[in-house]
PDB file of N, CA and C in Angstrom:
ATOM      1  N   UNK A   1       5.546  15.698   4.993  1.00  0.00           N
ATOM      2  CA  UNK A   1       5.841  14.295   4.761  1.00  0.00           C
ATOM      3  C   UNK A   1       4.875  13.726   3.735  1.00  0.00           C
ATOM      4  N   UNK A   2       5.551  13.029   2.893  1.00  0.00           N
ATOM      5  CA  UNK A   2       4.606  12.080   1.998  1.00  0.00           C
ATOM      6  C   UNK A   2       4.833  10.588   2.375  1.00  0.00           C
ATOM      7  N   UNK A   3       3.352   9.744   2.448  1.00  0.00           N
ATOM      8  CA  UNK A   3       3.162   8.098   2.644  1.00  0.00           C
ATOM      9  C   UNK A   3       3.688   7.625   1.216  1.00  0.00           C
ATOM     10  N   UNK A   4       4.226   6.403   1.250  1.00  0.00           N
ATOM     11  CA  UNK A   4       3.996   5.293   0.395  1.00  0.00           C
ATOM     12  C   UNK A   4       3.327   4.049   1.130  1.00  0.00           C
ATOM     13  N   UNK A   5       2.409   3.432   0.624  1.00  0.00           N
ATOM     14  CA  UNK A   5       1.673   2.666   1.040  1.00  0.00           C
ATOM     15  C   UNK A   5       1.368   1.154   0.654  1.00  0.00           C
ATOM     16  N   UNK A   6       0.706   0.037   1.176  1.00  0.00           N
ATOM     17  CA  UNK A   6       0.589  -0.857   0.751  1.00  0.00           C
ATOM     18  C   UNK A   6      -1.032  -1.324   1.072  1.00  0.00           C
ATOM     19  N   UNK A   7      -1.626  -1.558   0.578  1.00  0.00           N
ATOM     20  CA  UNK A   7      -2.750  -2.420   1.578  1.00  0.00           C
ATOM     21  C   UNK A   7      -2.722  -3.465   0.728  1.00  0.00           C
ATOM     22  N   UNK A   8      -3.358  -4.724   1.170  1.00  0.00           N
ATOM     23  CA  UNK A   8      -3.599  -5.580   1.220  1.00  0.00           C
ATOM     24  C   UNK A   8      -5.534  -6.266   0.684  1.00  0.00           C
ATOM     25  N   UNK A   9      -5.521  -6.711  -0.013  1.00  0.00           N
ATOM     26  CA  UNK A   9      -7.335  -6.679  -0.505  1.00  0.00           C
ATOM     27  C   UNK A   9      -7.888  -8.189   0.326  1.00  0.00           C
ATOM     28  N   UNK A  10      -8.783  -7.616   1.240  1.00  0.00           N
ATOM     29  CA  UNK A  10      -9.479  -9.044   1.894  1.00  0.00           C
ATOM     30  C   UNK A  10     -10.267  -9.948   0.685  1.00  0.00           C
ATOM     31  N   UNK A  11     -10.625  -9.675  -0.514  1.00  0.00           N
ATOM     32  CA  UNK A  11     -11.139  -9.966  -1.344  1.00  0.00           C
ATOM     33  C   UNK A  11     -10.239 -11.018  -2.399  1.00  0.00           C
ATOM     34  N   UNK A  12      -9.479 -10.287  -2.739  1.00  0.00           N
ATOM     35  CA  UNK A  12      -8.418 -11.049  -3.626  1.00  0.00           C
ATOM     36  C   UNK A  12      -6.527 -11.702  -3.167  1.00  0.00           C
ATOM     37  N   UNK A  13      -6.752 -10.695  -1.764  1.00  0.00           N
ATOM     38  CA  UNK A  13      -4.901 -10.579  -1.363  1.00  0.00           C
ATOM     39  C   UNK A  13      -4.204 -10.722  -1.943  1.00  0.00           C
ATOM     40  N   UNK A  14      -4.338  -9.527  -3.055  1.00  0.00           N
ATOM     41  CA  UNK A  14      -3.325  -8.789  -3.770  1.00  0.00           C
ATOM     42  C   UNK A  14      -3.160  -7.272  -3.365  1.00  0.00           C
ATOM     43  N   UNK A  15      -1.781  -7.137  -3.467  1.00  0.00           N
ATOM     44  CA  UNK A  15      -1.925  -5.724  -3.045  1.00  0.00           C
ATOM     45  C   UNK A  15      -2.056  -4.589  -3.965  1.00  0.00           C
ATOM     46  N   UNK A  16      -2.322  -3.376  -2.966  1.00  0.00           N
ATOM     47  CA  UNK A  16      -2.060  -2.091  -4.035  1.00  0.00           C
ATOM     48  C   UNK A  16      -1.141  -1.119  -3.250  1.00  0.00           C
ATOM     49  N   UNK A  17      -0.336  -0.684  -4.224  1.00  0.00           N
ATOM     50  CA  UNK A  17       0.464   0.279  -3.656  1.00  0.00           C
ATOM     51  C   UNK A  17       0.291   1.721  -4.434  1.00  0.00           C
ATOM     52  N   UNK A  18       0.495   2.407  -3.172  1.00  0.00           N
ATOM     53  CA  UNK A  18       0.194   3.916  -3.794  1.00  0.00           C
ATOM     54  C   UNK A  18       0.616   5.010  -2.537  1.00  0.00           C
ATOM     55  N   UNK A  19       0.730   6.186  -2.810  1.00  0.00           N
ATOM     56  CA  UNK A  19       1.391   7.364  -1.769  1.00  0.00           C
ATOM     57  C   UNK A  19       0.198   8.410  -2.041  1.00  0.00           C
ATOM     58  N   UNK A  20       0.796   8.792  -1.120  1.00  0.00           N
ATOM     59  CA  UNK A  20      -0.214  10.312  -0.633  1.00  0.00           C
ATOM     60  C   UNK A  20       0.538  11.058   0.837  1.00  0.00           C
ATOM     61  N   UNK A  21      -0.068  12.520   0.517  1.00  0.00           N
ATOM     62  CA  UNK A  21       0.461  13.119   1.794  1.00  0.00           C
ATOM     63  C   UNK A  21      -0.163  13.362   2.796  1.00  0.00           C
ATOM     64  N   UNK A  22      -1.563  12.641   2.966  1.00  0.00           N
ATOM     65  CA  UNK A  22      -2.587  12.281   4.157  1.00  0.00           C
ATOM     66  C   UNK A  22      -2.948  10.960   3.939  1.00  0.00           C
ATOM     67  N   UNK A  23      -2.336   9.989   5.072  1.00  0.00           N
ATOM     68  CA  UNK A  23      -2.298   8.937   5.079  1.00  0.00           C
ATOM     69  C   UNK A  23      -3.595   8.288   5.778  1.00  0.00           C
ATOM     70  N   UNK A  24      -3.988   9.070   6.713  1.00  0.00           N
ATOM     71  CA  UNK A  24      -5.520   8.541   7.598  1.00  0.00           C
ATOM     72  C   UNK A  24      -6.176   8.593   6.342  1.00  0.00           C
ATOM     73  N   UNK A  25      -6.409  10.306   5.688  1.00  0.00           N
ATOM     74  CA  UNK A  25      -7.554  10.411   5.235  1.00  0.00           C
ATOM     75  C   UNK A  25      -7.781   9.368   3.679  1.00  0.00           C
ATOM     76  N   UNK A  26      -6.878   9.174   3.132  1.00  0.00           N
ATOM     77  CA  UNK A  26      -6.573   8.496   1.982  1.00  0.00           C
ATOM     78  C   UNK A  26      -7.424   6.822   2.204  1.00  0.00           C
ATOM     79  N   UNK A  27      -6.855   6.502   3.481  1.00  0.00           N
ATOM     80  CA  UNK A  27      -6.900   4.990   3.997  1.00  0.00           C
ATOM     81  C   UNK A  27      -8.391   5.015   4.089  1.00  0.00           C
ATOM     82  N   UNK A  28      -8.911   5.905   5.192  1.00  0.00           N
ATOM     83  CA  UNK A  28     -10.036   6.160   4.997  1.00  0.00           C
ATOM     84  C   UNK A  28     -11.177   5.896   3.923  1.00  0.00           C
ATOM     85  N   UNK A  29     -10.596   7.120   2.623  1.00  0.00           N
ATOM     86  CA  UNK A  29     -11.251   6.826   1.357  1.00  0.00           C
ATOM     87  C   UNK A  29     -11.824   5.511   1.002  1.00  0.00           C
ATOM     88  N   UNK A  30     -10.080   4.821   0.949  1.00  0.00           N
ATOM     89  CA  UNK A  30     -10.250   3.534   0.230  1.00  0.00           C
ATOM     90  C   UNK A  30     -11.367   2.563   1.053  1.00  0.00           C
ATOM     91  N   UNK A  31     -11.118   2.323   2.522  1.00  0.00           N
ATOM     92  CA  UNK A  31     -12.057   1.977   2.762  1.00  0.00           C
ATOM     93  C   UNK A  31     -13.684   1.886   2.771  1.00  0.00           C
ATOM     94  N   UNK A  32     -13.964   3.420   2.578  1.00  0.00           N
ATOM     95  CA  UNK A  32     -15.116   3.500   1.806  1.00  0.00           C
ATOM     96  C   UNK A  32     -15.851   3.322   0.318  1.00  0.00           C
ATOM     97  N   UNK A  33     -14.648   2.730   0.053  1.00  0.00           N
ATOM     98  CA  UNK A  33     -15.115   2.754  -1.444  1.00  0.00           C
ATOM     99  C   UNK A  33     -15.172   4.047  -2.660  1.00  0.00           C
ATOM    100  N   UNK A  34     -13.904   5.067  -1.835  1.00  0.00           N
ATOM    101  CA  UNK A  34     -14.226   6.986  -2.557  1.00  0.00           C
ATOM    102  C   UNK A  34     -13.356   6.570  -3.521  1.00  0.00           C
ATOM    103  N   UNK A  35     -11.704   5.199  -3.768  1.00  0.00           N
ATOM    104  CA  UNK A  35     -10.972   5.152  -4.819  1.00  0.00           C
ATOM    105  C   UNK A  35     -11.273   4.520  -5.717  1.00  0.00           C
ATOM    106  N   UNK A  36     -11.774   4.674  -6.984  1.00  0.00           N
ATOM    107  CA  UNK A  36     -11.876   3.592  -7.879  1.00  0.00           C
ATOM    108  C   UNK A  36     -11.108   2.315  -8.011  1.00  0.00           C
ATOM    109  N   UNK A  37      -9.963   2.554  -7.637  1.00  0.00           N
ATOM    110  CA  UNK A  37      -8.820   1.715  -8.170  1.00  0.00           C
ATOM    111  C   UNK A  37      -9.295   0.182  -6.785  1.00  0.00           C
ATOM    112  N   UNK A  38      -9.552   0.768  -6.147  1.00  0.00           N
ATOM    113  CA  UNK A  38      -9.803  -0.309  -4.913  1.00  0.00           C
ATOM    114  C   UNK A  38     -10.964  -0.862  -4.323  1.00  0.00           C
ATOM    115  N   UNK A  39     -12.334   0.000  -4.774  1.00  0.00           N
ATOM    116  CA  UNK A  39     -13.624   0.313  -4.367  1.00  0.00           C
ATOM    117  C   UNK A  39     -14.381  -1.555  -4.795  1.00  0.00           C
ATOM    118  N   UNK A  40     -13.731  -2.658  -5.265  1.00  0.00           N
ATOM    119  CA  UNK A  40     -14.133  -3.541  -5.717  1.00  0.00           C
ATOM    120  C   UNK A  40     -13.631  -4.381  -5.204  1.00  0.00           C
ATOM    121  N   UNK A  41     -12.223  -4.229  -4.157  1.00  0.00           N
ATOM    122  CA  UNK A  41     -10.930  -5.158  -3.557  1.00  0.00           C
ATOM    123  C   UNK A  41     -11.415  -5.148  -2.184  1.00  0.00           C
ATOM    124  N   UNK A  42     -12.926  -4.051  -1.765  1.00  0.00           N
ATOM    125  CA  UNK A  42     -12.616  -4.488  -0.238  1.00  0.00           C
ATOM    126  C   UNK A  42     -13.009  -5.327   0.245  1.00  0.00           C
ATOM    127  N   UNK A  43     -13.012  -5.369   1.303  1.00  0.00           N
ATOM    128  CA  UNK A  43     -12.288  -5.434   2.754  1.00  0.00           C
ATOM    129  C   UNK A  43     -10.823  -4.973   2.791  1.00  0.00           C
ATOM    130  N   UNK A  44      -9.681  -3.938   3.333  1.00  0.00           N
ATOM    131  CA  UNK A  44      -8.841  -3.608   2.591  1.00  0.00           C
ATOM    132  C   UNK A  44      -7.733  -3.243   4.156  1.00  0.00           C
ATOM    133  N   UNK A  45      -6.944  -3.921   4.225  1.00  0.00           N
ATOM    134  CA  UNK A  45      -6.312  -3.470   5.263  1.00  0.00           C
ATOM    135  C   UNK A  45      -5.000  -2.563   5.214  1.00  0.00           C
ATOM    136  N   UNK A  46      -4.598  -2.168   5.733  1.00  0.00           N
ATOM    137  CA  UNK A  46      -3.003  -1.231   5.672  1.00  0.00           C
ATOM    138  C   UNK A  46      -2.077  -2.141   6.153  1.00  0.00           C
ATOM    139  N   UNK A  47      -1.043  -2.448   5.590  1.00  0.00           N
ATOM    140  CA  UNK A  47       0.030  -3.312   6.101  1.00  0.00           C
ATOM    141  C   UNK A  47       1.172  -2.894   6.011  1.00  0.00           C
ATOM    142  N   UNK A  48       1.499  -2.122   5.248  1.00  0.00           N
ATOM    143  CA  UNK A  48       2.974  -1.374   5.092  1.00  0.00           C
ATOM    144  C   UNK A  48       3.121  -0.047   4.730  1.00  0.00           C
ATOM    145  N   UNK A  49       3.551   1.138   5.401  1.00  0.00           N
ATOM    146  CA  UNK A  49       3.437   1.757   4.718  1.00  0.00           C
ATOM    147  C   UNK A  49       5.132   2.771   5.105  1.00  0.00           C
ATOM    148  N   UNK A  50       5.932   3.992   4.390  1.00  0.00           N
ATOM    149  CA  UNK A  50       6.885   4.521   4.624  1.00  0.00           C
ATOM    150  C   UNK A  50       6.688   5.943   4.316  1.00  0.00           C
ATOM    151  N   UNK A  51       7.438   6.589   5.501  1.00  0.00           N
ATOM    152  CA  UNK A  51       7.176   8.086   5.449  1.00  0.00           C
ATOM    153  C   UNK A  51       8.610   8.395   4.528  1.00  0.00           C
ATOM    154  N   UNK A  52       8.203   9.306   3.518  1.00  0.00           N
ATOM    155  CA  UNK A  52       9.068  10.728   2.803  1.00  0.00           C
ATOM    156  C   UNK A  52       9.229  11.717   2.662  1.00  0.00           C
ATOM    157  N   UNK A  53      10.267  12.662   2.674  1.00  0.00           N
ATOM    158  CA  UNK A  53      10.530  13.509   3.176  1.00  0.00           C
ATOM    159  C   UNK A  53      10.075  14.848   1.787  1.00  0.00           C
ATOM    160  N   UNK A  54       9.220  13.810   0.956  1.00  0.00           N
ATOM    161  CA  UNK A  54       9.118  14.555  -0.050  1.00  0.00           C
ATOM    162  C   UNK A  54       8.327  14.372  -1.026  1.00  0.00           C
ATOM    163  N   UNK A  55       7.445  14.334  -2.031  1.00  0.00           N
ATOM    164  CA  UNK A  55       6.919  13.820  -3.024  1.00  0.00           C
ATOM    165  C   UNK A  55       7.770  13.206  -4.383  1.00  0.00           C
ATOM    166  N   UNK A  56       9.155  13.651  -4.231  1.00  0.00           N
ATOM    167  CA  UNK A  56       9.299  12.933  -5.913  1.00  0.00           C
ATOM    168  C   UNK A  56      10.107  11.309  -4.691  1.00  0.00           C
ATOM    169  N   UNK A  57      10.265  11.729  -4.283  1.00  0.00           N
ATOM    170  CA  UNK A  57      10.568  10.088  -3.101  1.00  0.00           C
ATOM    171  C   UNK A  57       9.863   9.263  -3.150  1.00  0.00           C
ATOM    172  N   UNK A  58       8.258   9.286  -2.464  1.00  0.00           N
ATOM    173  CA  UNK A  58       7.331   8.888  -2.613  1.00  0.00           C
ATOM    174  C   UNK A  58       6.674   7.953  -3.663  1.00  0.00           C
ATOM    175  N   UNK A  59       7.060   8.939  -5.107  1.00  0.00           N
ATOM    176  CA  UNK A  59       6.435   8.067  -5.814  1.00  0.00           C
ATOM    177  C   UNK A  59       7.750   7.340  -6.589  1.00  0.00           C
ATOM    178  N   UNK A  60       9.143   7.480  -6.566  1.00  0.00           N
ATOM    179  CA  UNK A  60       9.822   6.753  -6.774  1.00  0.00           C
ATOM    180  C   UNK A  60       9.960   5.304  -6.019  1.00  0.00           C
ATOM    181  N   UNK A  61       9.441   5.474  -4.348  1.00  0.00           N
ATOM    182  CA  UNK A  61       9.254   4.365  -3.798  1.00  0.00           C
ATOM    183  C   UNK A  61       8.365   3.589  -3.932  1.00  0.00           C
ATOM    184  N   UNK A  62       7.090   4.075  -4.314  1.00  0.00           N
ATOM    185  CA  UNK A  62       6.139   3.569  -4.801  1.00  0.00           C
ATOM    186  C   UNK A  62       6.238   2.807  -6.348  1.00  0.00           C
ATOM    187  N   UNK A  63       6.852   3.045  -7.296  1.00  0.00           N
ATOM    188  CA  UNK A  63       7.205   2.790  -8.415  1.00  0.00           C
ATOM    189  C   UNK A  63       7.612   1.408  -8.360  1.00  0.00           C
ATOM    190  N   UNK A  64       9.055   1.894  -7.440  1.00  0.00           N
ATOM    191  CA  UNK A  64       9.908   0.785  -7.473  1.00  0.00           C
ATOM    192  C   UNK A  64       8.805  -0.294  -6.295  1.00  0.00           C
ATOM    193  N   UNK A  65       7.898  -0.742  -4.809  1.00  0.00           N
ATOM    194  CA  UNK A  65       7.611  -1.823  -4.840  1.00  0.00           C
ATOM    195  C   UNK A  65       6.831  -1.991  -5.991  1.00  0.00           C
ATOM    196  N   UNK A  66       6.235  -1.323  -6.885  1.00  0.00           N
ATOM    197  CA  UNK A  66       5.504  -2.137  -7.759  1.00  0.00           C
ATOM    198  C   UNK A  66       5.887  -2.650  -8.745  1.00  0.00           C
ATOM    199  N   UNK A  67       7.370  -2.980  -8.997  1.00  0.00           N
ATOM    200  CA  UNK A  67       8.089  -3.575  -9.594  1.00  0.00           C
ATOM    201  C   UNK A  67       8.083  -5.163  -8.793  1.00  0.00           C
ATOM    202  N   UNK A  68       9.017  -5.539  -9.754  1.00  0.00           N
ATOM    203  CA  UNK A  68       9.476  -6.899  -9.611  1.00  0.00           C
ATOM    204  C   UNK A  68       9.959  -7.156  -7.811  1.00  0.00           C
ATOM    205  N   UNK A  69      11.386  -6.785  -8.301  1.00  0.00           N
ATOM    206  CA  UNK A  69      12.092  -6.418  -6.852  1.00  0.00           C
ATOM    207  C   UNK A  69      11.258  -6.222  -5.648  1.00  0.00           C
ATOM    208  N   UNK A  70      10.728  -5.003  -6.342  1.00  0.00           N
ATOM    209  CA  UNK A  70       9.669  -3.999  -5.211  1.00  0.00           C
ATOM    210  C   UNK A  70       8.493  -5.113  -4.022  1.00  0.00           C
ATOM    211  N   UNK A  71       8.131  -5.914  -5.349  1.00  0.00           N
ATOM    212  CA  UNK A  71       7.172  -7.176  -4.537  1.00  0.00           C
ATOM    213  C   UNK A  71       8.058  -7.888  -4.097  1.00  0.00           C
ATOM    214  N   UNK A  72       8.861  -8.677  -4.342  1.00  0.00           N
ATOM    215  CA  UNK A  72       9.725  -9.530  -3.204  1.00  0.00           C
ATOM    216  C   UNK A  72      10.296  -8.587  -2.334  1.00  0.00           C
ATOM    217  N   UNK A  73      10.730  -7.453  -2.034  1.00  0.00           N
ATOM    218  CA  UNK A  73      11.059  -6.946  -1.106  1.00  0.00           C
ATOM    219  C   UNK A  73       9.842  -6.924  -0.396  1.00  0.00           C
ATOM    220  N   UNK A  74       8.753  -6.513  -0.254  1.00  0.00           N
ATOM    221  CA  UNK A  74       7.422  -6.375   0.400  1.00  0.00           C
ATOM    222  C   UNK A  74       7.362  -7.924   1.227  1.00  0.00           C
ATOM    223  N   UNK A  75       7.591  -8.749   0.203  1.00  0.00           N
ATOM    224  CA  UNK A  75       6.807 -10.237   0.509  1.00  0.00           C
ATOM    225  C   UNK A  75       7.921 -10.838   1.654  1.00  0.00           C
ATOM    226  N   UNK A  76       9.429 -10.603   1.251  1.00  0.00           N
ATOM    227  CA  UNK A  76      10.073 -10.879   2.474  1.00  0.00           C
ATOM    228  C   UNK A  76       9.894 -10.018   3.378  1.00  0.00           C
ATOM    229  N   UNK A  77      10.114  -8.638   3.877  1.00  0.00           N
ATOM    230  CA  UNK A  77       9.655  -7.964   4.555  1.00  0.00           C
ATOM    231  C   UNK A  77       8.542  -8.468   5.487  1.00  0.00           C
ATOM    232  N   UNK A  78       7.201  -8.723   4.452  1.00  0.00           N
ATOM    233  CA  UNK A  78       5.794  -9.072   5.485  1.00  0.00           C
ATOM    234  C   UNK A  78       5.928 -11.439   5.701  1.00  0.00           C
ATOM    235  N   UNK A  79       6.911 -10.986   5.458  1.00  0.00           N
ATOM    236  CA  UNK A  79       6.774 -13.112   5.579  1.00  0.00           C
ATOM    237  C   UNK A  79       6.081 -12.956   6.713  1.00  0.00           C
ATOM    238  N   UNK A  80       6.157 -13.181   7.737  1.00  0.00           N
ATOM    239  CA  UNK A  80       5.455 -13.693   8.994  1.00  0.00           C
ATOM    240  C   UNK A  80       4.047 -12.915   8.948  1.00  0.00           C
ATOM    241  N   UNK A  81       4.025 -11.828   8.956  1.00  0.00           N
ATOM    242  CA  UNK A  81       2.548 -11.197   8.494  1.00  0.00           C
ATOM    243  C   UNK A  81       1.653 -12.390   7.429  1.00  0.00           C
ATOM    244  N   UNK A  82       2.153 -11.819   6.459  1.00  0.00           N
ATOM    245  CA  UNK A  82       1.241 -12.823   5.617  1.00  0.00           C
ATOM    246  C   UNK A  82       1.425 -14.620   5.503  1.00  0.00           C
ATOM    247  N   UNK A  83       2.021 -15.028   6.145  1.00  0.00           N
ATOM    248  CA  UNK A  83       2.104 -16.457   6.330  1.00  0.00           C
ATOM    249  C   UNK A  83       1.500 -16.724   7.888  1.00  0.00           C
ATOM    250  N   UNK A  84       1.732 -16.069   9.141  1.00  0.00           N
ATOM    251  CA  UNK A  84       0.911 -16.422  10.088  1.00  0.00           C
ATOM    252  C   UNK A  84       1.855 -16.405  10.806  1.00  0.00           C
ATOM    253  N   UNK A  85       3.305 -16.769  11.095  1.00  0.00           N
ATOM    254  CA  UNK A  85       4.188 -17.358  11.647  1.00  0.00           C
ATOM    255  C   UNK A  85       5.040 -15.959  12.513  1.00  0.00           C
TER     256      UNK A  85
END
């Protein structure tokens, strides 16, 4: 199985999206500060993430939320998450 992922930055709350096929250990990383891409965004939580049955999936899903679409699908998806309600 491959993750696509979302977290969320306690710092800025913007997200980042990205996949991998170890989802603890990855999450992990980021939290420590091992990804560049995130090592400046934490506090960093996991909020969404989808299992694939494959890698070229993965990063096609990943592609597409980081599109246009991709973020309003996320943002309706997490409404009550990220609004409180």
């Amino acid at each position: 199985m491959f993750y696509t992922y979302v977290l969320l930055s306690g710092k800025d709350r913007n997200f980042y999206t990205g996949y991998t096929k170890d989802l603890k250990l990855r999450f992990e990383r980021h939290k420590k500060g091992q990804v560049d891409s995130t090592k400046n965004r934490r506090p960093l939580k996991l909020i969404y993430y989808e299992a694939c049955l494959n890698q070229q999936d993965a990063t096609h899903r990943e592609k597409y939320l980081k599109r246009h679409y991709g973020k309003m699908f996320l943002k309706n998806r997490l409404k009550s998450y990220l609004t409180g309600k």
